[in-house]
N, C-alpha and C. Protein backbone atom coordinates (compact mmCIF):
# COMPACT_ATOMS: atom_id res chain seq x y z
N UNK A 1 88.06 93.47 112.55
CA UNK A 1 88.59 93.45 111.20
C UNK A 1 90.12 93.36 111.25
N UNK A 2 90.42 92.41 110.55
CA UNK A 2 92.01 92.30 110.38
C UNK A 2 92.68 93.01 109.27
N UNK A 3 93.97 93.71 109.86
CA UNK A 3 94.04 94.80 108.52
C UNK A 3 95.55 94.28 109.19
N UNK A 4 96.82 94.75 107.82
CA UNK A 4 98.13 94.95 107.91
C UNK A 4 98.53 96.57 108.08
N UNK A 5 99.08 95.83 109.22
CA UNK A 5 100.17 97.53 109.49
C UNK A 5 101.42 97.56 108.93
N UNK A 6 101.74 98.30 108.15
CA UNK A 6 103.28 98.52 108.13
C UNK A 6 103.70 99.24 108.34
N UNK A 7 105.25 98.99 109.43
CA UNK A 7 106.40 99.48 109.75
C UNK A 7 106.96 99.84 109.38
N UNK A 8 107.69 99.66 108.60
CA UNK A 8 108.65 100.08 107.63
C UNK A 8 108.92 99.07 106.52
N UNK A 9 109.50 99.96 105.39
CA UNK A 9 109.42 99.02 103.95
C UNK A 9 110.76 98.86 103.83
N UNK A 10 111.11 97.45 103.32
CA UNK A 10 112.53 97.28 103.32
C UNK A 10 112.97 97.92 101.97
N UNK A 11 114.18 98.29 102.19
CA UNK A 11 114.92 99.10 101.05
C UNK A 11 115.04 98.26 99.73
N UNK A 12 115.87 97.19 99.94
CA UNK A 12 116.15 96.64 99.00
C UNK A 12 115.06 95.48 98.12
N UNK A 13 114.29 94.91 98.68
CA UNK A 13 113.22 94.06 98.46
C UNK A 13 112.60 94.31 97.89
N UNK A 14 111.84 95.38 98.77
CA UNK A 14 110.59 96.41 98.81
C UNK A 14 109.61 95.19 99.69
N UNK A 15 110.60 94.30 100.43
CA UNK A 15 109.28 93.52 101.48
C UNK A 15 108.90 94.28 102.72
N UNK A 16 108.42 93.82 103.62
CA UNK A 16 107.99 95.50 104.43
C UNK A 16 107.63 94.27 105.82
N UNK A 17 108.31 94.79 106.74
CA UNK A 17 108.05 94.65 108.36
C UNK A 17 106.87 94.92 108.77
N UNK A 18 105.99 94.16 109.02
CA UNK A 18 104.53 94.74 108.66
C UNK A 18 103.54 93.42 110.17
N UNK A 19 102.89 94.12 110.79
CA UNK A 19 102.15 93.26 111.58
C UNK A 19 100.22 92.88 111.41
N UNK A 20 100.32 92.31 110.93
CA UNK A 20 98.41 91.79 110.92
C UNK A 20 97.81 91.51 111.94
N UNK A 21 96.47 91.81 112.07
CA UNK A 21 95.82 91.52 113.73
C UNK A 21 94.83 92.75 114.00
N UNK A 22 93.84 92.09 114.73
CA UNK A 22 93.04 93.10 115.58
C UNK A 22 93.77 94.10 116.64
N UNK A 23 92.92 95.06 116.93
CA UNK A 23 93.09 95.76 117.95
C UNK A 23 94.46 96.57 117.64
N UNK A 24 95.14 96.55 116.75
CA UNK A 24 97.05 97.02 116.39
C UNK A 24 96.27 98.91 115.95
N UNK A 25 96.93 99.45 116.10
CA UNK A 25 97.21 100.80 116.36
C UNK A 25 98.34 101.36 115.83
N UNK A 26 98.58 102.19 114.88
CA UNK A 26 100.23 102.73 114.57
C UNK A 26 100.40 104.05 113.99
N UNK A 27 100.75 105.32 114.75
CA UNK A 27 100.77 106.61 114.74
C UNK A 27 102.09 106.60 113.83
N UNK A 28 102.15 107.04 112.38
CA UNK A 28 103.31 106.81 112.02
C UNK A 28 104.45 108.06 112.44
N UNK A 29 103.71 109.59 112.23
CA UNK A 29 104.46 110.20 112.86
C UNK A 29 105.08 110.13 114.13
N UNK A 30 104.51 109.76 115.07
CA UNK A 30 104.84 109.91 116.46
C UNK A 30 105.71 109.02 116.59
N UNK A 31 105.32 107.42 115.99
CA UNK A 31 105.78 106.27 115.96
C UNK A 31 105.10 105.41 117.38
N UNK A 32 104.40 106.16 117.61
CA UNK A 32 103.73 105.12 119.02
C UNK A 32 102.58 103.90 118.10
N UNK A 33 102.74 102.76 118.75
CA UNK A 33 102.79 101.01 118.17
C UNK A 33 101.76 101.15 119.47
N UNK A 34 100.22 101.06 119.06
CA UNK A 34 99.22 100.38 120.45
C UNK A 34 98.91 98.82 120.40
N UNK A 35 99.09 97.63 120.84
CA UNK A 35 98.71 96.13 120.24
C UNK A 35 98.50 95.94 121.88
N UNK A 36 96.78 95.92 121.21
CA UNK A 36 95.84 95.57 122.53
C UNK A 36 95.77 93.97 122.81
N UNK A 37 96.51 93.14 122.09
CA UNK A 37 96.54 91.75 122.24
C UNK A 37 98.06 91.80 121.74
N UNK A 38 98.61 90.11 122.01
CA UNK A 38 100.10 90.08 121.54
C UNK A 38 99.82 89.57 120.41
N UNK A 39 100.86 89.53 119.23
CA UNK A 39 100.90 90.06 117.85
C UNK A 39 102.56 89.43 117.78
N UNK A 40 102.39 89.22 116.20
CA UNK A 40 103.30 88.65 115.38
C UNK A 40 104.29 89.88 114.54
N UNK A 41 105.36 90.12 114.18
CA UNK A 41 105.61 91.02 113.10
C UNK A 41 106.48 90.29 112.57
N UNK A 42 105.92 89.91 111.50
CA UNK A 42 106.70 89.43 110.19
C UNK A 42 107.47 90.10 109.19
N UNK A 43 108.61 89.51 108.56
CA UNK A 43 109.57 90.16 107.79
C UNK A 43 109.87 88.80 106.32
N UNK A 44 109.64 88.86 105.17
CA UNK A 44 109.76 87.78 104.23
C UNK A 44 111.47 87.09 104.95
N UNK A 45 112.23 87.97 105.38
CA UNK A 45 113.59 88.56 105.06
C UNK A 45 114.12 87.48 106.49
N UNK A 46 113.40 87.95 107.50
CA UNK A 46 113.84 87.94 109.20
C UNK A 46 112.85 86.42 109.62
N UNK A 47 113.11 86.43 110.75
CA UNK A 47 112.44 85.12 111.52
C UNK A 47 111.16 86.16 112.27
N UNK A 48 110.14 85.87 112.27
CA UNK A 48 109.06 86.49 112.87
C UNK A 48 109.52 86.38 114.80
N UNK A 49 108.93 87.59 114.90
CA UNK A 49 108.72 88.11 115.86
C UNK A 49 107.84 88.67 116.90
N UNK A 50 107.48 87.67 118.11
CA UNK A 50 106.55 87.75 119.04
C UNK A 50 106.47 89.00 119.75
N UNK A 51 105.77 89.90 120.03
CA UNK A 51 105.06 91.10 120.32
C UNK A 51 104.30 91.19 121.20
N UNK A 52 104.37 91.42 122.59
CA UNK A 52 103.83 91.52 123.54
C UNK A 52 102.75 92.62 123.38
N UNK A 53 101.17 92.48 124.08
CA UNK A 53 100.12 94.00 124.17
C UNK A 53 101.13 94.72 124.67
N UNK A 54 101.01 96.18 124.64
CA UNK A 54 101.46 96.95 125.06
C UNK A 54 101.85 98.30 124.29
N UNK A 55 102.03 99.42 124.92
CA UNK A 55 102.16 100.47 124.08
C UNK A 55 103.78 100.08 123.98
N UNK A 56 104.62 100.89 122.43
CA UNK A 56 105.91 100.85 122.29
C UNK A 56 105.88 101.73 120.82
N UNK A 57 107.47 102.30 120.89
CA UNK A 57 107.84 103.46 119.97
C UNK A 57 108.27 102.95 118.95
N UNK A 58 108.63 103.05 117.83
CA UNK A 58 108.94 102.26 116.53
C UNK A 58 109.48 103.92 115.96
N UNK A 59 111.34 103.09 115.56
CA UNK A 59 112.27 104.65 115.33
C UNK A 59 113.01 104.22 114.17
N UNK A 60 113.50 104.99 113.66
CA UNK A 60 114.20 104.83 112.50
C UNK A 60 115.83 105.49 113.10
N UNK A 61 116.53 103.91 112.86
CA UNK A 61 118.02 103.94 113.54
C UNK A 61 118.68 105.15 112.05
N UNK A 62 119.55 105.47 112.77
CA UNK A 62 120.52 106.27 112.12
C UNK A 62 122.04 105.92 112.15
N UNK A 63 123.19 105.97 111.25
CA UNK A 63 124.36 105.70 111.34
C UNK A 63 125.38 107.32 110.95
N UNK A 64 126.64 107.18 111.78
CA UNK A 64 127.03 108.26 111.23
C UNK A 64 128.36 107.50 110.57
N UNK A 65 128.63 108.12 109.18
CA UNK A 65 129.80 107.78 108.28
C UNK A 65 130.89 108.88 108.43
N UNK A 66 132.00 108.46 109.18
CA UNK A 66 133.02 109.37 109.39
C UNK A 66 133.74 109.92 108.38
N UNK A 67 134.15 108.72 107.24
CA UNK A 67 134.93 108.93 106.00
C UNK A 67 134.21 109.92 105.08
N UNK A 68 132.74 109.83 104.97
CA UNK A 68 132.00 111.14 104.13
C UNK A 68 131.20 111.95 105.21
N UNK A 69 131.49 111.80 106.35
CA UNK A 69 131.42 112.55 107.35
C UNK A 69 129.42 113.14 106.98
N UNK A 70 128.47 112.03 106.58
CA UNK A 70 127.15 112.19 106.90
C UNK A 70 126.75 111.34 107.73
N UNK A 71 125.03 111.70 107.83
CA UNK A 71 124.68 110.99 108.65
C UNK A 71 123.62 110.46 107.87
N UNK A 72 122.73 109.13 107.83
CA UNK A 72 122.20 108.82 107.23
C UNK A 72 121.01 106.93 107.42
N UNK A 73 120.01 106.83 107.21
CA UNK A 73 118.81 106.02 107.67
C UNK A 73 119.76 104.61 108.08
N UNK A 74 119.68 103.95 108.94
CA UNK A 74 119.99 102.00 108.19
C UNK A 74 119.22 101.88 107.59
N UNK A 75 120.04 101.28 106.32
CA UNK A 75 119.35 100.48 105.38
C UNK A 75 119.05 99.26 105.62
N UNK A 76 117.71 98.24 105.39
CA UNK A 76 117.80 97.18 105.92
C UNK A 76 118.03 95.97 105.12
């Protein structure tokens, strides 16, 4: 059965980094990505992106702002 995973949802859009396909796996807490075959992840936004099988971590980057001195998600 082919189902969509999503990664993460883009901020501004609301389009979402998201991969379709058998065998895909995605622990959102942990962030561990299982893709028992290689796999596509598409973005409306980005140029798609080839995906090797394999286990891999999926993180949410962070920036630090010196001038308001927080820290805070990239926005994408």
């Amino acid at each position: 059965m082919t189902k969509d995973i999503i990664l993460a949802q883009g901020s501004a859009t609301g389009h979402a980094h998201r991969i379709t396909g058998t065998g895909v796996t995605f622990d959102a807490k942990t962030g561990e990505l299982v893709l028992k075959e290689p796999v596509v992840l598409v973005h409306e936004e980005h140029k798609d992106v080839a995906l090797p099988a394999g286990t891999m971590y999926v993180g949410v980057k962070r920036e630090y702002d010196p001038f308001e001195e927080v820290i805070r998600k990239v926005q994408d």
